[in-house]
Protein backbone atom coordinates (compact mmCIF):
# COMPACT_ATOMS: atom_id res chain seq x y z
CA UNK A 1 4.62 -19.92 -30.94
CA UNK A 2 5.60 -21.57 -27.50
CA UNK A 3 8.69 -19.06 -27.54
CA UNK A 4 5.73 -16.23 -27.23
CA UNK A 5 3.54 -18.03 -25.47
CA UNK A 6 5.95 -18.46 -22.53
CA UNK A 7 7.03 -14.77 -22.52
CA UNK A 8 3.61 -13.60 -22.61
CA UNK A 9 3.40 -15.59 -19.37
CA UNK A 10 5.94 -14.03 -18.06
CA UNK A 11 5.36 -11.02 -15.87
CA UNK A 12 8.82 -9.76 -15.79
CA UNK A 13 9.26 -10.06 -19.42
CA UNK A 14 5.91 -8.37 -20.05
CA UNK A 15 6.71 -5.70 -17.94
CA UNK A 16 10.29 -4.85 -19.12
CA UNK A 17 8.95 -4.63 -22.49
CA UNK A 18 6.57 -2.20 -21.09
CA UNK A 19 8.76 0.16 -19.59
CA UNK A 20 11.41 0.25 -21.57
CA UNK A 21 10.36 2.37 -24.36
CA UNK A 22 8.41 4.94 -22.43
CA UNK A 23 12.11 4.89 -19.99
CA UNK A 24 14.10 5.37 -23.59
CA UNK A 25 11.54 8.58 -24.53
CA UNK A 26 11.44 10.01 -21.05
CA UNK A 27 15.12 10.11 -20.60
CA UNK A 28 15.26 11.45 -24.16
CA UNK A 29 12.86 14.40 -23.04
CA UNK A 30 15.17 14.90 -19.60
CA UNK A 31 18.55 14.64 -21.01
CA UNK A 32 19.31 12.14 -18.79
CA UNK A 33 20.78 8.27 -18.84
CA UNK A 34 20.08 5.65 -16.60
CA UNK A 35 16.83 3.63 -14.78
CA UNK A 36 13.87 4.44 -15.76
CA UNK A 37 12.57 6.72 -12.20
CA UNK A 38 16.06 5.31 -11.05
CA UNK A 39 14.00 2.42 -9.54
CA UNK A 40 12.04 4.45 -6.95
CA UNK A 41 8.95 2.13 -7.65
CA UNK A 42 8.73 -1.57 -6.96
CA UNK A 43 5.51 -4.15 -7.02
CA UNK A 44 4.33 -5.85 -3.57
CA UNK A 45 2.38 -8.79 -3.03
CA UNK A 46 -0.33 -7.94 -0.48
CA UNK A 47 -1.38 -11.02 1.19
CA UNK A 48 -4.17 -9.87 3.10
CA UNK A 49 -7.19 -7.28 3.75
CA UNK A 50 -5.17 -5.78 6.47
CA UNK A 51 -1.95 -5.21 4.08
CA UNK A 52 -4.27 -3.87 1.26
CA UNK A 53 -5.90 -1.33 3.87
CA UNK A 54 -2.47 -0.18 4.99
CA UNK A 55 -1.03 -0.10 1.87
CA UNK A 56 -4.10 2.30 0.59
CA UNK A 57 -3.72 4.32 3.23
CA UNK A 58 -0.01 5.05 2.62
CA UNK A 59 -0.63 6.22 -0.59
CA UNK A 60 -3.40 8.56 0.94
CA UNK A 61 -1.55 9.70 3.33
CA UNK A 62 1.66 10.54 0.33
CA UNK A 63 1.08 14.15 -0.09
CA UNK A 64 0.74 14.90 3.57
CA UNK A 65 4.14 12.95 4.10
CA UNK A 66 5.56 14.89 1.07
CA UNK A 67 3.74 18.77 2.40
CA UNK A 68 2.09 18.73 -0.98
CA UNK A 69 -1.07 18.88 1.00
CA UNK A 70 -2.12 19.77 4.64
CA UNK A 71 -4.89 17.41 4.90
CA UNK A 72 -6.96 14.92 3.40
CA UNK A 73 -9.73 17.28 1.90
CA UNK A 74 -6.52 19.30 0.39
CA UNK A 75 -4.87 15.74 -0.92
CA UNK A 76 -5.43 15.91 -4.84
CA UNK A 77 -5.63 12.76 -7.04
CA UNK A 78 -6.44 10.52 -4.12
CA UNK A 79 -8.62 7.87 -3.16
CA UNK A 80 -9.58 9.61 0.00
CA UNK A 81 -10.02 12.72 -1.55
CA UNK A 82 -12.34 11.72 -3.81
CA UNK A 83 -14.17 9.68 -1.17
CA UNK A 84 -14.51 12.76 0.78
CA UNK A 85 -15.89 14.80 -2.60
CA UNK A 86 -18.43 11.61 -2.68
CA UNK A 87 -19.74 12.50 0.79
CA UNK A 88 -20.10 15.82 0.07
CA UNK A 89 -22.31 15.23 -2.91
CA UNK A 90 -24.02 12.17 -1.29
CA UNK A 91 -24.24 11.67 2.34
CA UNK A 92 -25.40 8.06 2.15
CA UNK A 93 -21.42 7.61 0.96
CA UNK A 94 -20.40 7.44 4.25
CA UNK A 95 -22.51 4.09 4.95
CA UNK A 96 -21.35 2.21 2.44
CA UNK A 97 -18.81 -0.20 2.43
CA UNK A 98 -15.67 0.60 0.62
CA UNK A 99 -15.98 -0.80 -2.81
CA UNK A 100 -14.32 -4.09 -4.34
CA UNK A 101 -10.61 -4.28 -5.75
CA UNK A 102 -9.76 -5.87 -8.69
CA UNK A 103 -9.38 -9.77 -8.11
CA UNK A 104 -11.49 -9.48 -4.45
CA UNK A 105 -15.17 -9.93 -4.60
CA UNK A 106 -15.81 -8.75 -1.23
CA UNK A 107 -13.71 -7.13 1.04
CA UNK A 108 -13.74 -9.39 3.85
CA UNK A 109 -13.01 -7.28 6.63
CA UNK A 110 -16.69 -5.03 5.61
CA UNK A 111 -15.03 -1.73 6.29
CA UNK A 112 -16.93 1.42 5.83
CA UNK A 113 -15.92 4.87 4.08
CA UNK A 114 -16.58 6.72 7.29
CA UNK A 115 -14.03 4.25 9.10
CA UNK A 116 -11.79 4.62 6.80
CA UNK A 117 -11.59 8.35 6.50
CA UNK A 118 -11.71 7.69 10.75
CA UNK A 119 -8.85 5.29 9.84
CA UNK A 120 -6.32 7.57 7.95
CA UNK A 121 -6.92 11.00 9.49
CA UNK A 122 -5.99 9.54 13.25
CA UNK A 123 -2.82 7.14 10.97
CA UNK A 124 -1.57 10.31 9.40
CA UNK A 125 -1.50 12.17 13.10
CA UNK A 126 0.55 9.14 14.14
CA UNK A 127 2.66 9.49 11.13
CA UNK A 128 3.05 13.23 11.66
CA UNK A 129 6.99 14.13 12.10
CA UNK A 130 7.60 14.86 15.23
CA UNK A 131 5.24 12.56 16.48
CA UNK A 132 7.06 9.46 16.38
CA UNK A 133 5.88 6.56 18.18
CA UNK A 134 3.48 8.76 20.15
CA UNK A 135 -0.04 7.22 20.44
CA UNK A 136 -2.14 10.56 20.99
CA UNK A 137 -5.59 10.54 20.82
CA UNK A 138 -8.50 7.98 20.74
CA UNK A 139 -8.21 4.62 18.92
CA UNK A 140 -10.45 4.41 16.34
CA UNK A 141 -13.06 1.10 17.02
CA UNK A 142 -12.62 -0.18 13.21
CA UNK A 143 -8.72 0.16 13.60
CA UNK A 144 -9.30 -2.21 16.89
CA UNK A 145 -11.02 -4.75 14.55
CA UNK A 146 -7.94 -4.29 11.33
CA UNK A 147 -5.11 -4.60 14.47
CA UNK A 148 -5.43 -4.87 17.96
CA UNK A 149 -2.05 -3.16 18.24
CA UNK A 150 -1.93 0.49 16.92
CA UNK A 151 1.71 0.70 17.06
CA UNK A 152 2.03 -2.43 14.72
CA UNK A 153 -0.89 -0.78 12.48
CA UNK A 154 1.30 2.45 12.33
CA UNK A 155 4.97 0.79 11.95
CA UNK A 156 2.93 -1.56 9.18
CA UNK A 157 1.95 1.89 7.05
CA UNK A 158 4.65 3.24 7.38
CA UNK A 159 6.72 0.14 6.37
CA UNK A 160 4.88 -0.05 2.94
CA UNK A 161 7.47 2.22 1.00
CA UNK A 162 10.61 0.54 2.14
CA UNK A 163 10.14 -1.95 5.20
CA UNK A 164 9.14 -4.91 3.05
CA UNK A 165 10.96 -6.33 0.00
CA UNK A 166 8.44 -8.31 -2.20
CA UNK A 167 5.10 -9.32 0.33
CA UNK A 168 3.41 -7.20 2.94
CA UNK A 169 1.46 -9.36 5.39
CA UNK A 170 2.18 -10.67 8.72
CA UNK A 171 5.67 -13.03 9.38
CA UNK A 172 3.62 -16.10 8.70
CA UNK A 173 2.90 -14.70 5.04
CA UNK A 174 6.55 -13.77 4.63
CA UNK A 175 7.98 -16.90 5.81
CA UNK A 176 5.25 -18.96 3.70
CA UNK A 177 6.02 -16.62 0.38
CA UNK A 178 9.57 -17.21 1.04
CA UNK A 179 9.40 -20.74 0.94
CA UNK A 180 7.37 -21.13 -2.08
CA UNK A 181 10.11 -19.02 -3.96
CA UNK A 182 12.77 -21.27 -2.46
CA UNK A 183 14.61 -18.83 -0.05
CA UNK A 184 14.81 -19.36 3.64
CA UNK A 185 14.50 -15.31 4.46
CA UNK A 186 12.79 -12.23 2.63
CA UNK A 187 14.50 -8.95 3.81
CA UNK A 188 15.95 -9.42 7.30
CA UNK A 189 13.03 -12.38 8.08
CA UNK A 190 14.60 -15.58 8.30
CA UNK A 191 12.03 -18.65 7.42
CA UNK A 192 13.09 -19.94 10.67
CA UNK A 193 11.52 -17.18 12.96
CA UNK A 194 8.52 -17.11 10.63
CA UNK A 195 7.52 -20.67 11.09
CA UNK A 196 7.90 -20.63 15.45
């Protein structure tokens, strides 16, 4: 009983035993050997409101990236997308705040779905190729109040598929995550540079 007890405490364990039979089926239906989606996906810690906000919008902002979709309105199966269907059928949508996420009973930041939508359209110009590092057009005002800098609030997006190893946050989160884990660096941060 403590054996089980201990493994169902244990994310990694409960998680492997997840994924490995539906990896065993689905490289049965492909014909193929190897990782399950040969380790393309990976779980983040996101220490803040300001990491959660960029990490949704980098996942609303995916099929744009990809050219699945030319816009937001076009953007199938996403959050944005079916915040703008929301608006359509309800116009009061666009006051409201967006709604809670599992495990936060209030975002505390108190951004809106019209600042959002605001948020990602003038992100995913930035984002845009041929764009890069280019600051056209106005700031947004909620952007001002996620990050004063809108080249860190860009560079942080677009570092949520493969700038950051385990955390997204700011260097004080990394450096702080890193130490309770018993490293001295998480993927090129040294705990040094995160504590000055």
């Amino acid at each position: 009983m403590q054996v089980l007890r201990a493994r169902l405490s244990d994310l990694s364990w409960l998680m492997r035993c997840l994924a490995e039979p539906i990896a065993r089926r689905a490289n049965r239906e492909d014909a193929c050997k190897g990782r399950f989606w040969e380790g393309r996906f990976k779980a983040q810690r996101l220490c803040d409101e300001r990491a959660l906000i960029a990490a949704m919008a980098y996942v609303d902002l995916n099929p744009i990236r990809a050219g699945i979709a030319q816009s937001l309105n076009d953007s199938a199966h996403t959050s944005a997308s079916a915040r703008i269907m929301q608006v359509r059928a309800d116009r009061e949508a666009l006051r409201r705040r967006l709604g809670p996420i599992l495990g936060v009973q209030r975002p505390s930041l108190g951004i809106g779905t019209a600042d959002y939508l605001q948020m990602i359209d003038w992100t995913g110009r930035q984002l845009a190729p041929g764009k890069r590092g280019r600051m056209a057009g106005e700031v947004p005002t909620c952007l001002k109040e996620i990050d004063p800098d809108p080249f860190r609030w860009t560079t942080r997006v677009r570092a949520i598929g493969s700038g950051y190893w385990r955390v997204v946050g700011s260097a004080q989160d990394l450096g702080a995550f890193a130490f309770r884990i018993g490293q001295r660096w998480l993927k090129g941060l040294r705990l040094a540079e995160a504590l000055d």
